[in-house]
Protein backbone atom coordinates (compact mmCIF):
# COMPACT_ATOMS: atom_id res chain seq x y z
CA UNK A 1 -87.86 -179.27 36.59
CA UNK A 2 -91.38 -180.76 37.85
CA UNK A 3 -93.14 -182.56 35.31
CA UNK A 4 -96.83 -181.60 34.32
CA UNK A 5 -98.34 -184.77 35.55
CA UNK A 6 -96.47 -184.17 38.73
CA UNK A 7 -98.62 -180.81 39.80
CA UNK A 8 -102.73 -182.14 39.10
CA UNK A 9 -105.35 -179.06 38.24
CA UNK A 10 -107.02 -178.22 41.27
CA UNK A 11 -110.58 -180.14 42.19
CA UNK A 12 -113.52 -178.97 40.01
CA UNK A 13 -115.00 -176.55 42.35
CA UNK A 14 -118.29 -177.99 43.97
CA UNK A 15 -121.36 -175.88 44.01
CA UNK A 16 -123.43 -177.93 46.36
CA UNK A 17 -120.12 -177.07 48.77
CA UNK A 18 -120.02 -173.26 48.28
CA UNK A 19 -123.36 -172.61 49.14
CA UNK A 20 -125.35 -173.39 52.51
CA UNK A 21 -126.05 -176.99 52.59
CA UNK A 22 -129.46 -176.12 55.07
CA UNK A 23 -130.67 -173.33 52.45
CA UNK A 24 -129.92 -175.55 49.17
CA UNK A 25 -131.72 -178.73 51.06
CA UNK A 26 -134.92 -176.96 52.47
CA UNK A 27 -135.32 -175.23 48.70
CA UNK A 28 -134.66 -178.28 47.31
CA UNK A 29 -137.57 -180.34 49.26
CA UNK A 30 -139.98 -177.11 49.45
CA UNK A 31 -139.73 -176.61 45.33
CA UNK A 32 -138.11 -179.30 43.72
CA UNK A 33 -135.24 -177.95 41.25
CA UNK A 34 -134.86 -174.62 43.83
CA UNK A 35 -132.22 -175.80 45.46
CA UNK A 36 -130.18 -176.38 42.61
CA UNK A 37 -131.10 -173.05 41.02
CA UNK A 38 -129.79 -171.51 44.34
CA UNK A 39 -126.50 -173.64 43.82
CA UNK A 40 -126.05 -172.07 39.93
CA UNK A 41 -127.05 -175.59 38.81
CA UNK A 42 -129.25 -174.11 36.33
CA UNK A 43 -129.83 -177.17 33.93
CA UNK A 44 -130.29 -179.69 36.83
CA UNK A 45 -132.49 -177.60 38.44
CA UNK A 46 -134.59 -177.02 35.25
CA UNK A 47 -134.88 -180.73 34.43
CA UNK A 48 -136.68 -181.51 38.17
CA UNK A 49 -138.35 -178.42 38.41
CA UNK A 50 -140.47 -179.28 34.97
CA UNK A 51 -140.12 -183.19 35.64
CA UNK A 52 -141.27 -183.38 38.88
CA UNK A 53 -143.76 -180.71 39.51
CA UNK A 54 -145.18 -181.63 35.92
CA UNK A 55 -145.93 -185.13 36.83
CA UNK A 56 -147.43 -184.73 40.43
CA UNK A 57 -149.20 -181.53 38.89
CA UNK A 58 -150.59 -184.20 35.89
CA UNK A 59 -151.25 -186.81 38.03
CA UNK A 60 -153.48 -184.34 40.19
CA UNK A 61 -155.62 -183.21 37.17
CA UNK A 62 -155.80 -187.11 36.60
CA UNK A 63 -157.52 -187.87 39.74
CA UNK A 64 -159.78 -184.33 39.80
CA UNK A 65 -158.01 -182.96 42.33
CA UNK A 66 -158.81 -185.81 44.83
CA UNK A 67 -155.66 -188.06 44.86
CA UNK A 68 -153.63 -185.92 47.45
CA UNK A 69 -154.85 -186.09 50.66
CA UNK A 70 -154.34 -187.61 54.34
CA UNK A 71 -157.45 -189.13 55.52
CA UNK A 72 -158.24 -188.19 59.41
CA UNK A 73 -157.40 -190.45 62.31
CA UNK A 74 -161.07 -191.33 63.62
CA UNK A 75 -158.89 -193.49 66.76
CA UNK A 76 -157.63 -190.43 69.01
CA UNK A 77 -155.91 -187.41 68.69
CA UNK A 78 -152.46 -189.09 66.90
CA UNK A 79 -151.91 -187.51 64.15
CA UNK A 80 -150.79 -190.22 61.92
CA UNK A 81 -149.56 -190.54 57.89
CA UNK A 82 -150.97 -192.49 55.58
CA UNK A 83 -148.48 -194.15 53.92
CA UNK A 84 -150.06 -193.48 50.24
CA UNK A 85 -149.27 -189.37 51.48
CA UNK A 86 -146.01 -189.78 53.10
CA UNK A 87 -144.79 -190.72 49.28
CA UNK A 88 -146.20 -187.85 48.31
CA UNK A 89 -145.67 -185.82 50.46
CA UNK A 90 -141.72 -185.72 49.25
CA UNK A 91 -142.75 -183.24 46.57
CA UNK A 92 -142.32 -180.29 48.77
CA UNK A 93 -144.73 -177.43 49.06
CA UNK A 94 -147.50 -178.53 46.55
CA UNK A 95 -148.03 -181.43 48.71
CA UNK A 96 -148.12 -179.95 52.01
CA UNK A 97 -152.24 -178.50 52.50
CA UNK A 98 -153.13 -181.76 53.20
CA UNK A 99 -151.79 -181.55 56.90
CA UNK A 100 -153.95 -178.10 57.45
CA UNK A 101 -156.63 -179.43 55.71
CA UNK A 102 -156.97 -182.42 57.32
CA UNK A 103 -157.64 -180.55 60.46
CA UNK A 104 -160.18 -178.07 58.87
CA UNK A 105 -162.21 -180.75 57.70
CA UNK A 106 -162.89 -182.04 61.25
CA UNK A 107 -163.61 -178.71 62.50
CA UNK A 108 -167.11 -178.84 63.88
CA UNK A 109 -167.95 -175.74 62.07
CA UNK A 110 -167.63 -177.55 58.85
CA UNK A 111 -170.79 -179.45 58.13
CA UNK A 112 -173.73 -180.08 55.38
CA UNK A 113 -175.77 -176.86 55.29
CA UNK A 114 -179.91 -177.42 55.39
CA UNK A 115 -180.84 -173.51 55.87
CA UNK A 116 -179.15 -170.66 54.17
CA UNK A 117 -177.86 -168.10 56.16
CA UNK A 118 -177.26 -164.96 54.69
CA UNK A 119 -177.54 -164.46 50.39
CA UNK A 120 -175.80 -166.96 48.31
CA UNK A 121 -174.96 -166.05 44.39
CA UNK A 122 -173.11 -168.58 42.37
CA UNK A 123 -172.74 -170.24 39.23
CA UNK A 124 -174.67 -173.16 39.15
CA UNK A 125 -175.03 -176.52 36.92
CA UNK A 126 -177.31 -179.38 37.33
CA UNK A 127 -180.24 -180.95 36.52
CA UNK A 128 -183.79 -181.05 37.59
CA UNK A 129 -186.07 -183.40 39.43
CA UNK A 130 -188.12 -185.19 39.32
CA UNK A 131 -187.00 -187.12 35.94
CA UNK A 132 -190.29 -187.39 34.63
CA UNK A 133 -191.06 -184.01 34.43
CA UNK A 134 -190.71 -182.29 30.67
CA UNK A 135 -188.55 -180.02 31.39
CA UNK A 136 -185.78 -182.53 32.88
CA UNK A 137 -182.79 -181.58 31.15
CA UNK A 138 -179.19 -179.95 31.94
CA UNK A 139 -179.30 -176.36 33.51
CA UNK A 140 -176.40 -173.80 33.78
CA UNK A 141 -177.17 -170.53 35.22
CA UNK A 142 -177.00 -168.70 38.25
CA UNK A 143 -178.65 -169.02 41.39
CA UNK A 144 -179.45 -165.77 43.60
CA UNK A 145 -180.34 -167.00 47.12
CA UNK A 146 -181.20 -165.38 50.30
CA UNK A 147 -182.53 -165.99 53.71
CA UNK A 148 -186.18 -164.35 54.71
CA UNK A 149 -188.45 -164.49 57.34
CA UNK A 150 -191.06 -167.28 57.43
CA UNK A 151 -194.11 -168.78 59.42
CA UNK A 152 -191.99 -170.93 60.87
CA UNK A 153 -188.14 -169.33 61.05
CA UNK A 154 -185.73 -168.14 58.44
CA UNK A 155 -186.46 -170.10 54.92
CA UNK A 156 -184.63 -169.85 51.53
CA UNK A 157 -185.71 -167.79 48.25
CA UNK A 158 -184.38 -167.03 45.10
CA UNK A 159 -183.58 -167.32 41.49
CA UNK A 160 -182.47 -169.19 38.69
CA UNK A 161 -181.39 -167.51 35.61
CA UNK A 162 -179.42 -169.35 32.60
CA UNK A 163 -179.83 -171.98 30.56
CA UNK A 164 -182.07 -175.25 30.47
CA UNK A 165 -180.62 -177.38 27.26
CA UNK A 166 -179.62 -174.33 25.81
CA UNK A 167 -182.81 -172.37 25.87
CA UNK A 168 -183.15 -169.02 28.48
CA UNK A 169 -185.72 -170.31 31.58
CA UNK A 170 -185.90 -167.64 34.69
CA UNK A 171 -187.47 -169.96 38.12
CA UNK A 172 -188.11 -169.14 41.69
CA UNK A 173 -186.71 -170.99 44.26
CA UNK A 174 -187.71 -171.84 48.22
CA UNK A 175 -188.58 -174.43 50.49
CA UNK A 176 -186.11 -177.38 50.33
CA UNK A 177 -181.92 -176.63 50.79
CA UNK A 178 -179.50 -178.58 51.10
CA UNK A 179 -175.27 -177.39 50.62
CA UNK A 180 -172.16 -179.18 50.90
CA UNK A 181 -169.27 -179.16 53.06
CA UNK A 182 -167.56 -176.10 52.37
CA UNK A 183 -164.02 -177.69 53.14
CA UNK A 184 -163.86 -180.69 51.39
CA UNK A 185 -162.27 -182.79 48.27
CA UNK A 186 -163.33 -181.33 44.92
CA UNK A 187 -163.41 -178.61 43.49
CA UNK A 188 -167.23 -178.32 42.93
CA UNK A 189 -170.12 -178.35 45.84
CA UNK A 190 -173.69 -179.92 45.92
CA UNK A 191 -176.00 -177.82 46.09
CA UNK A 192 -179.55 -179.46 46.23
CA UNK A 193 -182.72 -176.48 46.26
CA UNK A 194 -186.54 -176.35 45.66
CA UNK A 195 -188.00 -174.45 42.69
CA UNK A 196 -191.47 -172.67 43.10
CA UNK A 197 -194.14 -173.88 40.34
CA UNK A 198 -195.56 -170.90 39.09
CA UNK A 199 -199.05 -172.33 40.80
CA UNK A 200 -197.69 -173.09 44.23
CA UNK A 201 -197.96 -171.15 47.21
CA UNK A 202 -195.43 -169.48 49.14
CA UNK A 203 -193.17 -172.50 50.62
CA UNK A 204 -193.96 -175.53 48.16
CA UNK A 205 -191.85 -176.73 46.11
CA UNK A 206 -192.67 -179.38 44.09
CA UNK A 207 -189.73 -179.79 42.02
CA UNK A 208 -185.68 -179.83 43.00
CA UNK A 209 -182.40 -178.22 41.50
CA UNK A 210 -179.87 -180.66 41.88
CA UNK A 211 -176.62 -179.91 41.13
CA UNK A 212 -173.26 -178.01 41.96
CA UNK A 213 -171.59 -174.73 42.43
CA UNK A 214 -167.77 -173.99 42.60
CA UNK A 215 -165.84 -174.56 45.87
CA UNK A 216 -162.98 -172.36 46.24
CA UNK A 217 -159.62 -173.88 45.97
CA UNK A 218 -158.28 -172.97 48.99
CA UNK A 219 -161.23 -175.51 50.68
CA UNK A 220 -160.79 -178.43 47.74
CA UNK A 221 -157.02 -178.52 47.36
CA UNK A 222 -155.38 -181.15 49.58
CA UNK A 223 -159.22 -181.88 51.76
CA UNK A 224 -159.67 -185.21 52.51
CA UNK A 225 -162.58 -186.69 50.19
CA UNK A 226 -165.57 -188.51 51.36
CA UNK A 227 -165.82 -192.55 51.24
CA UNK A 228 -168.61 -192.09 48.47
CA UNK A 229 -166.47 -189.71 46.08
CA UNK A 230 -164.21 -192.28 46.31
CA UNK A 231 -166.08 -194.93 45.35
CA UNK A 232 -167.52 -192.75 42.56
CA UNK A 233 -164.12 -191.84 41.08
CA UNK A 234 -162.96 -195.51 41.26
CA UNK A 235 -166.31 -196.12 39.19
CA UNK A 236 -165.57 -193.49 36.98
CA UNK A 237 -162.17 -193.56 36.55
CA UNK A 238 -160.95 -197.00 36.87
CA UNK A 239 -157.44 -197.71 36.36
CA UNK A 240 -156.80 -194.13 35.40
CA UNK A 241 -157.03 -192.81 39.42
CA UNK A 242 -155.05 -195.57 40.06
CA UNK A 243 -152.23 -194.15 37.19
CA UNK A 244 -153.20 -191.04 39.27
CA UNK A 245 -151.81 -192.02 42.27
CA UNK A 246 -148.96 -193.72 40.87
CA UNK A 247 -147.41 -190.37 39.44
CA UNK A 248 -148.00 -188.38 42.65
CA UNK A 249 -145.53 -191.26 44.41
CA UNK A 250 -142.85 -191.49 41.58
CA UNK A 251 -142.77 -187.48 42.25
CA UNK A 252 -142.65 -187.54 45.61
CA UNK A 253 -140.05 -190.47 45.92
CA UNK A 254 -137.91 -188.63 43.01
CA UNK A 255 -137.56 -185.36 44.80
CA UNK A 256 -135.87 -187.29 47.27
CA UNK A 257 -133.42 -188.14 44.96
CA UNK A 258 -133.11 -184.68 44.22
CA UNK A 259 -132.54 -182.98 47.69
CA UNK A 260 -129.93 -186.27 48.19
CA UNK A 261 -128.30 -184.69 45.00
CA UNK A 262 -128.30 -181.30 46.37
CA UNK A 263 -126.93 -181.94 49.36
CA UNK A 264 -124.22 -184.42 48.26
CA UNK A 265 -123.89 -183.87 44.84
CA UNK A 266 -123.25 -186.59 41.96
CA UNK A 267 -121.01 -189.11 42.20
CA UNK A 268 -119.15 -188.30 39.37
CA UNK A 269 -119.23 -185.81 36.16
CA UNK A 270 -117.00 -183.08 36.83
CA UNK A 271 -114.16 -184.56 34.99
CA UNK A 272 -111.89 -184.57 37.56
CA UNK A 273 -112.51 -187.55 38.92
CA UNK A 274 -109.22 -188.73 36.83
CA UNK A 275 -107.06 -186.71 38.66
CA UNK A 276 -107.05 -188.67 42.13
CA UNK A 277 -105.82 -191.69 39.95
CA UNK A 278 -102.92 -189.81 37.80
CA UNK A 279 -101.86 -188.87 41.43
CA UNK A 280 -101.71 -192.94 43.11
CA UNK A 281 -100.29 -194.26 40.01
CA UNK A 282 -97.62 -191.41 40.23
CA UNK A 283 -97.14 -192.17 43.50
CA UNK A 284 -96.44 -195.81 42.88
CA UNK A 285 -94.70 -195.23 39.68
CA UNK A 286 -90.79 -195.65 40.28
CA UNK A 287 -88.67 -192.73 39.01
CA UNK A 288 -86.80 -193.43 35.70
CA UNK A 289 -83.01 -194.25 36.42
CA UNK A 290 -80.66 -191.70 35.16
């Protein structure tokens, strides 16, 4: 009669070996924590899903929305990495725009905008120039823009209705216009226009709206920013963007971790790591005499 220790339990069965390693490690780097779920690793899978995507997601609203990115290559046509992205760019889907948007941006079509084409309605916020004028103060509103016929080709008119430090203010609006990149970092756009004194004639504007309206997220999120928004978040934000930027790599570089783990699995935990050791030292273990 065989004695127990001389017939082991069978391995722990290994998910990360029952199910399709290419599946578990392309889920795994797309969404981290996928792969696992796909596996039936539920609590593993939970743990980086939350952990991961919550700090590159945190360290994103940290920086505005402008720490992921992959500035263009101004030297040729290689496309290269930037070595701040590529440890990003281990977080999987979330950091992926950044390689379409990079080539958006330098589309020719995408440019600063001095004449409206077409109407233009958005929410707007700003303030207005020039600063010694009384009514210099904080605006929120809407602007109503279109394009018209003019002496001297298309110009820009319009409307402001909201807000100016809380009290109701209805302006005009022609002669000077000036809009943003529409693919670019951030998600809000500069938009610069000229309001009509109620004195002026048709095409003077003596004072400016300067200010910003919302730029969709499917242009902000990922574009590369501009030198000077750079600058101006460092200025603003000091050591925070830099914290910024620091949690967008730990995320990246952990979901490699993570796809290693779904792949390959831990090292040990599955309790039957034990087993492979009762077996040698039974092996080497001389039979009682009888």
């Amino acid at each position: 009669m065989s004695s127990p220790s001389s017939n082991p339990r069978p391995p722990h069965p290994k998910p990360w070996e029952e199910k399709n390693a290419f599946i578990s490690g392309v889920l795994a780097f797309l969404i981290p924590g996928a792969g696992h779920f796909y596996q039936g690793r539920m609590l593993k899978g939970v743990i980086y899903s939350v952990s991961i995507l919550g700090l590159f997601i945190w360290g994103q609203k940290m920086g505005e929305g402008m720490v992921v990115y992959n500035l263009p290559d101004k030297g040729g046509a290689f496309r290269h990495v930037a070595l701040s992205y590529a440890a990003q760019l281990g977080a999987g889907a979330c950091a992926l725009p950044p390689l379409i948007q990079n080539r958006r941006a330098e589309e020719k079509s995408n440019h600063r905008q001095t004449r409206l084409e077409g109407t233009l309605v958005a929410e707007f916020s700003g303030r207005l120039s020039p600063s010694d004028h009384p009514d210099t103060g904080f605006f929120a509103g809407t602007v109503n823009l279109s394009s018209v016929g003019g002496d001297y080709g298309p110009e820009m008119r319009g409307t402001f209705i909201g807000k100016l430090d809380g009290q109701p203010v209805d302006f005009k609006l022609g002669g000077r216009y000036e809009l943003d990149k529409p693919i670019k970092a951030g998600f809000r756009r500069k938009l610069v226009c000229g309001v009509l004194d109620a004195d002026a004639e048709a095409g003077a504007a003596g004072r400016l709206m300067d200010g910003t309206i919302p730029r969709s997220f499917l242009d902000a999120y990922g574009s590369p920013p501009d030198p000077d928004q750079l600058q101006d978040l460092g200025r603003r934000l000091g050591k925070q963007y830099e914290l910024a930027l620091v949690f967008t790599w730990i995320a990246g570089l952990l979901n490699v971790l993570v796809i290693w783990d779904c792949l390959f699995g831990p090292a040990y935990g599955f309790g039957d790591e034990h087993l492979d050791t009762e077996s040698d030292e039974n092996s080497t273990t001389p039979a009682p005499k009888t």
